[in-house]
N, C-alpha and C. Protein backbone atom coordinates (compact mmCIF):
# COMPACT_ATOMS: atom_id res chain seq x y z
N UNK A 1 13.59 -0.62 11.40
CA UNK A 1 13.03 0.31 10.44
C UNK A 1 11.66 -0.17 9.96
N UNK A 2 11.70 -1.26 9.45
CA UNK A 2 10.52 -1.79 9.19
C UNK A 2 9.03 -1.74 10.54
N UNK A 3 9.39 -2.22 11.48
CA UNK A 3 8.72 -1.58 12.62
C UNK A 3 8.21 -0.44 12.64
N UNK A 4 9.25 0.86 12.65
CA UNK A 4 8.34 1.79 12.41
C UNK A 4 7.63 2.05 11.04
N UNK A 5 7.78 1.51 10.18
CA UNK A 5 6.69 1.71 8.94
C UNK A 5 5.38 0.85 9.30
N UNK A 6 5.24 -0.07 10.23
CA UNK A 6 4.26 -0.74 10.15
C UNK A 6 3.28 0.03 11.21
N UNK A 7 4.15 0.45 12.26
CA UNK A 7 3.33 0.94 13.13
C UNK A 7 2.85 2.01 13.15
N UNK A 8 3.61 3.15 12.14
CA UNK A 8 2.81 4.59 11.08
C UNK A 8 2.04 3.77 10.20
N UNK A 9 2.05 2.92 9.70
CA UNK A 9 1.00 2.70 8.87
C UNK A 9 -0.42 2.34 9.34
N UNK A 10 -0.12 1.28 10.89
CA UNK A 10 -0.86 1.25 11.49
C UNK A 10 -2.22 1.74 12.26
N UNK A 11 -1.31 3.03 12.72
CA UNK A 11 -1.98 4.36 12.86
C UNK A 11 -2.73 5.20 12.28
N UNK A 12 -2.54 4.77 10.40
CA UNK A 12 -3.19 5.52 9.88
C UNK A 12 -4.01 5.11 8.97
N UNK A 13 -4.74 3.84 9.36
CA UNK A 13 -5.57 3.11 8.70
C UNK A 13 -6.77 3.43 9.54
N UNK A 14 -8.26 2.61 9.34
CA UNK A 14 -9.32 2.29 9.92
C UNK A 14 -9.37 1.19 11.14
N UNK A 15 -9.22 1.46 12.02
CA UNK A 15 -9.20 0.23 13.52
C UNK A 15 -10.06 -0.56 13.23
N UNK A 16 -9.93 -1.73 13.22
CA UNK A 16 -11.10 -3.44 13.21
C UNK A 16 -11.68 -3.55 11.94
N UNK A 17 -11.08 -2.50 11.02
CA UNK A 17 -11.90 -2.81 9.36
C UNK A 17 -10.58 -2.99 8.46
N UNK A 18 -9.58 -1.89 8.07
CA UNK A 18 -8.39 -1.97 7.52
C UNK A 18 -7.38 -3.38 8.11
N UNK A 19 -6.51 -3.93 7.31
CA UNK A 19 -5.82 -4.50 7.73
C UNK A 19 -4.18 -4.33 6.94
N UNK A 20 -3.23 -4.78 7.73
CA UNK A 20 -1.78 -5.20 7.35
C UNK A 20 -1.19 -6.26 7.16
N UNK A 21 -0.26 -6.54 6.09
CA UNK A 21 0.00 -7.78 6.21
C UNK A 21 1.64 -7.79 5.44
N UNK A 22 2.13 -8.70 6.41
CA UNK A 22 4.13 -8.71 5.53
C UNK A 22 3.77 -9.65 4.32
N UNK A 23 4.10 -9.43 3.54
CA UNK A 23 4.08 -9.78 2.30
C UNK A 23 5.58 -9.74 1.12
N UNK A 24 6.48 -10.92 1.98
CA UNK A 24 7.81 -10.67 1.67
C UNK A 24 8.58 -9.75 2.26
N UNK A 25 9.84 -9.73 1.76
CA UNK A 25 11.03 -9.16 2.40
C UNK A 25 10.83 -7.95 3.19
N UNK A 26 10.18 -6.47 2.30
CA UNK A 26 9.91 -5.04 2.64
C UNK A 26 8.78 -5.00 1.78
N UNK A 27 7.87 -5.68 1.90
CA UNK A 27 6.59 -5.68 0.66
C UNK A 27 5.71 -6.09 2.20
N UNK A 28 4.65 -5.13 1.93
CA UNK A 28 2.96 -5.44 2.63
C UNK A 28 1.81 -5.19 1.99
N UNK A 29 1.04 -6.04 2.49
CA UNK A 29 -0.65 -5.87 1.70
C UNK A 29 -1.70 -4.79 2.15
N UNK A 30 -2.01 -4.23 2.08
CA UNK A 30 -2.93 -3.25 3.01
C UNK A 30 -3.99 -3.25 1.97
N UNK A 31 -5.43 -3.97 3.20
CA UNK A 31 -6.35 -4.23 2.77
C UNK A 31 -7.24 -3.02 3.30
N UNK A 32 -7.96 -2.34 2.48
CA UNK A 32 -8.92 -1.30 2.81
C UNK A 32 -10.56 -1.88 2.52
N UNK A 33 -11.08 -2.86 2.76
CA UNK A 33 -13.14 -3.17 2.97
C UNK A 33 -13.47 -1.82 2.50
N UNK A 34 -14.63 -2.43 1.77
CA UNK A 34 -15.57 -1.55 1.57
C UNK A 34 -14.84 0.50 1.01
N UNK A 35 -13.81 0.08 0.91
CA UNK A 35 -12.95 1.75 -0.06
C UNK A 35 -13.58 1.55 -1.39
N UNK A 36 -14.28 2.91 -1.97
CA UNK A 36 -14.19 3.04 -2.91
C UNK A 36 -12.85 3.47 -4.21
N UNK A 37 -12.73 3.32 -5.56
CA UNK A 37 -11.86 3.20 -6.28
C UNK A 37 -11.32 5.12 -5.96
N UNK A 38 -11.37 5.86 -5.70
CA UNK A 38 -11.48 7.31 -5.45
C UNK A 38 -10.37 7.29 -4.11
N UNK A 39 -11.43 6.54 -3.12
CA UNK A 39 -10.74 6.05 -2.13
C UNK A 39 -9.36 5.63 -1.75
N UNK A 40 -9.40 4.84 -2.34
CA UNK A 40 -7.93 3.91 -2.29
C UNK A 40 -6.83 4.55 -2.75
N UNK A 41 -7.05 5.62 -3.86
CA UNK A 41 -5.55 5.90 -4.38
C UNK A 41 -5.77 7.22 -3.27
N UNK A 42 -7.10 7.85 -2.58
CA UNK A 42 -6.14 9.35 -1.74
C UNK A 42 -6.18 8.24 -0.49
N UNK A 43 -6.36 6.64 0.53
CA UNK A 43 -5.58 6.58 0.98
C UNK A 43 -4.13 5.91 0.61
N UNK A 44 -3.68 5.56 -0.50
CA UNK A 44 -2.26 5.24 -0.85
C UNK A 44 -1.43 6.49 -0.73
N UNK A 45 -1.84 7.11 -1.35
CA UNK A 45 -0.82 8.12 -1.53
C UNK A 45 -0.69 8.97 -0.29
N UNK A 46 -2.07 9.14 0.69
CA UNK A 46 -1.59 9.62 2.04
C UNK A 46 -0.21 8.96 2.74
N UNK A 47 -0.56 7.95 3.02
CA UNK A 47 0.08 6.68 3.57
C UNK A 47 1.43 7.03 2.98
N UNK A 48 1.67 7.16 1.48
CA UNK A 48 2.64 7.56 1.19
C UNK A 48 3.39 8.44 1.70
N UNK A 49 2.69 9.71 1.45
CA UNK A 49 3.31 10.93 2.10
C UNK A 49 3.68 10.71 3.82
N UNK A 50 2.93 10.16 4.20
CA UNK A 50 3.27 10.22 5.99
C UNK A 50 4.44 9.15 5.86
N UNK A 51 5.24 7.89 5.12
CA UNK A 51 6.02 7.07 5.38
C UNK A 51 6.77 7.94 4.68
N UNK A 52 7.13 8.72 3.36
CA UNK A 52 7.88 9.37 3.00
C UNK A 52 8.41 10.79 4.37
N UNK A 53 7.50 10.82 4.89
CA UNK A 53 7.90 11.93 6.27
C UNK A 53 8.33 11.81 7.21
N UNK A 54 8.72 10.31 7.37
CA UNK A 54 8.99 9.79 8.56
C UNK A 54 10.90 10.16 8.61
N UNK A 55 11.59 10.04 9.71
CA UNK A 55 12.78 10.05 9.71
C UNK A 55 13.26 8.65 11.04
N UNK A 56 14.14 8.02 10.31
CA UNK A 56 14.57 6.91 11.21
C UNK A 56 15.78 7.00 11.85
N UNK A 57 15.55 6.95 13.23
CA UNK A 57 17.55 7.16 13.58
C UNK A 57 18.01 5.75 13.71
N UNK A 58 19.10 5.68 12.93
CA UNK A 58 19.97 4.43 13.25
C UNK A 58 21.40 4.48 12.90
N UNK A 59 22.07 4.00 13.71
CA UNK A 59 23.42 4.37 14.60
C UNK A 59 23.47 5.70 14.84
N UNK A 60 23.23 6.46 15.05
CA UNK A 60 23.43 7.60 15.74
C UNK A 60 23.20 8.51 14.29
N UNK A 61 22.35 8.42 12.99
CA UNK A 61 21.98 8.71 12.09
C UNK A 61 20.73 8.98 11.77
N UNK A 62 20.21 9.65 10.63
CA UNK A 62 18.97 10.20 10.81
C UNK A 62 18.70 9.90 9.25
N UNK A 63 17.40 9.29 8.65
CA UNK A 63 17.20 8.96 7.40
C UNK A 63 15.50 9.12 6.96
N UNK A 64 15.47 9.36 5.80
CA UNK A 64 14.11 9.25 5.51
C UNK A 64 14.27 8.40 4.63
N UNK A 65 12.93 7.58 4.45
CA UNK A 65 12.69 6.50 3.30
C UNK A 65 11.52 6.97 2.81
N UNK A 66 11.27 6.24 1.53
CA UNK A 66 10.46 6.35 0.89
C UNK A 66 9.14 5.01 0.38
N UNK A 67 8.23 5.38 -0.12
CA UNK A 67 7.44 3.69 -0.31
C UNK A 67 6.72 3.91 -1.58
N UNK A 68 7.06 2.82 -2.51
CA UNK A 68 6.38 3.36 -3.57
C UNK A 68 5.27 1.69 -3.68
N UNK A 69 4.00 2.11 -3.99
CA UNK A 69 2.51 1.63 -3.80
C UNK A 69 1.82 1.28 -5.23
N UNK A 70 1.81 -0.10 -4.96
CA UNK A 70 0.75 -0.66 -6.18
C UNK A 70 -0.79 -0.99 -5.83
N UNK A 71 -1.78 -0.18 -6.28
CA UNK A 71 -3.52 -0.68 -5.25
C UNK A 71 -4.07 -0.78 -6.63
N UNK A 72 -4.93 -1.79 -6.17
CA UNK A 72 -6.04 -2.59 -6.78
C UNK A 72 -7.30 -2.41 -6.05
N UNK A 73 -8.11 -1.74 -6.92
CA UNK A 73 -9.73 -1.87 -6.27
C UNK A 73 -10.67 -2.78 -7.07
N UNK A 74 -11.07 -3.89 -6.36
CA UNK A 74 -11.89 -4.81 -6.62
C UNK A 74 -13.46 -4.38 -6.01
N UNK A 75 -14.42 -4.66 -6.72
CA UNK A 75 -15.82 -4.01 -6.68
C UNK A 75 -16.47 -5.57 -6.82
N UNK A 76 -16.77 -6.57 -6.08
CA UNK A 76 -17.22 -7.77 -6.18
C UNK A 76 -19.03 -7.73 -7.03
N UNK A 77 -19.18 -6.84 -6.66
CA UNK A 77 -20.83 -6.86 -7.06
C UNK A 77 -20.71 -6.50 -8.55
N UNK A 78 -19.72 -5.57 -9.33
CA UNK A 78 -19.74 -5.06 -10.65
C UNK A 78 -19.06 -6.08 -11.23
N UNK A 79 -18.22 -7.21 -10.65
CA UNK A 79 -17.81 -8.47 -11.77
C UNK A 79 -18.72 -9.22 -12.01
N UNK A 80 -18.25 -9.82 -13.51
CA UNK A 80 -19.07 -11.15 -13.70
C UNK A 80 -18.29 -12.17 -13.56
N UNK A 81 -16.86 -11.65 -13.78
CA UNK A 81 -16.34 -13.28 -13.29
C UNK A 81 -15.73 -13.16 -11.75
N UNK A 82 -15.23 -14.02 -11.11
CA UNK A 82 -15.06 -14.04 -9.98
C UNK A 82 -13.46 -13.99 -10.23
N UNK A 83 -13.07 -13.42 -9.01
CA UNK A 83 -11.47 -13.14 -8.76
C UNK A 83 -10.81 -13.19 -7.77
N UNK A 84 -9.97 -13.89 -7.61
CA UNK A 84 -9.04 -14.74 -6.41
C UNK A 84 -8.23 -13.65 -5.89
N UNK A 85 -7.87 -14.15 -4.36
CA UNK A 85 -6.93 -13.06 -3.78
C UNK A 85 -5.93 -13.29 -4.22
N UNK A 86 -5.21 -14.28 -5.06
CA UNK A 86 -4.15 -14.26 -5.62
C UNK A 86 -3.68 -13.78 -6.82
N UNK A 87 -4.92 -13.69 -7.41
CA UNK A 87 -5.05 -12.41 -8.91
C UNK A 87 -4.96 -10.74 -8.52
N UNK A 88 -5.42 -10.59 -7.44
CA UNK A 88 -5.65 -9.19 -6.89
C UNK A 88 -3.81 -8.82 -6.27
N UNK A 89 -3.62 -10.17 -5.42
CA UNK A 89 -2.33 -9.75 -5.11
C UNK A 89 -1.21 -9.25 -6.16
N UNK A 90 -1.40 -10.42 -7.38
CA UNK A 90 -0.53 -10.06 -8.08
C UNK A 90 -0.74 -8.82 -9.13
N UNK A 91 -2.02 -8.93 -9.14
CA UNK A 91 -2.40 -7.45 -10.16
C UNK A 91 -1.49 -5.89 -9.24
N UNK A 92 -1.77 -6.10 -7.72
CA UNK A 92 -1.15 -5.14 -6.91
C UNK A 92 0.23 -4.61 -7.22
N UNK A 93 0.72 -6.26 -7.33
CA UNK A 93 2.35 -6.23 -7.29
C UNK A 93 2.64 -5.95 -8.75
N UNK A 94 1.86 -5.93 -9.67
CA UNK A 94 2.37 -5.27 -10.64
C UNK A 94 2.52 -4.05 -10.74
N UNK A 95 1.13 -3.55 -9.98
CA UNK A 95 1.51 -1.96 -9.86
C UNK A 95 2.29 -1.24 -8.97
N UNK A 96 2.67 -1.85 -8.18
CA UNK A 96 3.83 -1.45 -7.17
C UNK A 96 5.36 -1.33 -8.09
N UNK A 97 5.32 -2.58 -8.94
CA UNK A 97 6.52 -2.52 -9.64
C UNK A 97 6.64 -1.49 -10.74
N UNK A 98 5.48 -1.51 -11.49
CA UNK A 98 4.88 0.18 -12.38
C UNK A 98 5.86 0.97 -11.55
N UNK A 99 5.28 1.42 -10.32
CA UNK A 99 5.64 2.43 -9.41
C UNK A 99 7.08 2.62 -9.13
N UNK A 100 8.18 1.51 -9.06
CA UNK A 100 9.03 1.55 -9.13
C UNK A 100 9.73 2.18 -10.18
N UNK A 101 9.51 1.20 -11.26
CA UNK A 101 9.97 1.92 -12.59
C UNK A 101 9.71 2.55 -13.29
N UNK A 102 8.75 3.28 -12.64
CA UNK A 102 8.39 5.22 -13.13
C UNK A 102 8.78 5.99 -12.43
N UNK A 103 10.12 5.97 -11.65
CA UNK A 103 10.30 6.51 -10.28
C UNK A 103 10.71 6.70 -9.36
N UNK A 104 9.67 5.78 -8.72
CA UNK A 104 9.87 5.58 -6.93
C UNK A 104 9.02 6.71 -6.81
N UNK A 105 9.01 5.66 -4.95
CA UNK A 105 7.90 6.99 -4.37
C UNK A 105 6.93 7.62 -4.70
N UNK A 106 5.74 6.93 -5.44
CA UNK A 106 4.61 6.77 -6.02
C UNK A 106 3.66 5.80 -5.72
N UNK A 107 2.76 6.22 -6.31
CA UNK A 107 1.19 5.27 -6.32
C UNK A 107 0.96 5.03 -7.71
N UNK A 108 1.04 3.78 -8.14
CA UNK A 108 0.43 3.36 -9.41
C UNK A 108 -0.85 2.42 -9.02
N UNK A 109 -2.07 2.57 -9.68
CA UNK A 109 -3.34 1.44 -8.91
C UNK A 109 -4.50 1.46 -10.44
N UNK A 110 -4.88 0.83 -10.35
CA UNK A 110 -5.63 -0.05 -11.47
C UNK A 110 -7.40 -0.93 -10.62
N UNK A 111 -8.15 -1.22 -11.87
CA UNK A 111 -9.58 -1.68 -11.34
C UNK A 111 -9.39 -2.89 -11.49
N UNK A 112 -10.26 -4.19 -11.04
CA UNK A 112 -10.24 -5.51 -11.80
C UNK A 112 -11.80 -5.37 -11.23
């Protein structure tokens, strides 16, 4: 299952600029360069909608899942202080968890 979420997600990023990354159990990073803040939440929530559309057969069963999305847009030139990928990660994962517990199956995303 996870397979096919990576490889729809795959598909529907930017080739040699976007990237993916496992990031725990059923948790990934998806890095979008150079997206503006506008950007990022219509591609989250695309991304959303196409993994929410997907249907998985397993055992002879048919399922849809859902993905609910925490994004962070970092603007390096508009900070004055500097900010680690490990502040960004976790600022993410807060909003992913937002997303959870407003829900599911959402986009919650924030500036730093």
């Amino acid at each position: 299952m996870l397979q096919a979420v990576v490889e729809t997600l795959s598909k529907n990023i930017r080739d040699e600029v976007d990237w993916i990354a496992r990031y725990g159990g059923e948790e990934f990073l998806i890095v979008l360069p150079e997206t503006p803040p506008e950007g990022m939440m219509v591609v989250a929530e695309r991304l959303r909608q196409i993994i929410s559309s997907l249907r998985i057969n397993y055992n002879d069963g048919d399922f849809g899942i859902t993905a609910s999305f925490g994004a962070v847009n970092h603007m390096p030139v508009q900070q004055t202080q500097a900010v680690t990928s490990l502040q960004l990660v976790n600022l993410a994962d807060r909003c992913m968890y937002d997303s959870k517990q407003t829900g599911r199956n959402k986009v919650s995303g924030t500036r730093c």
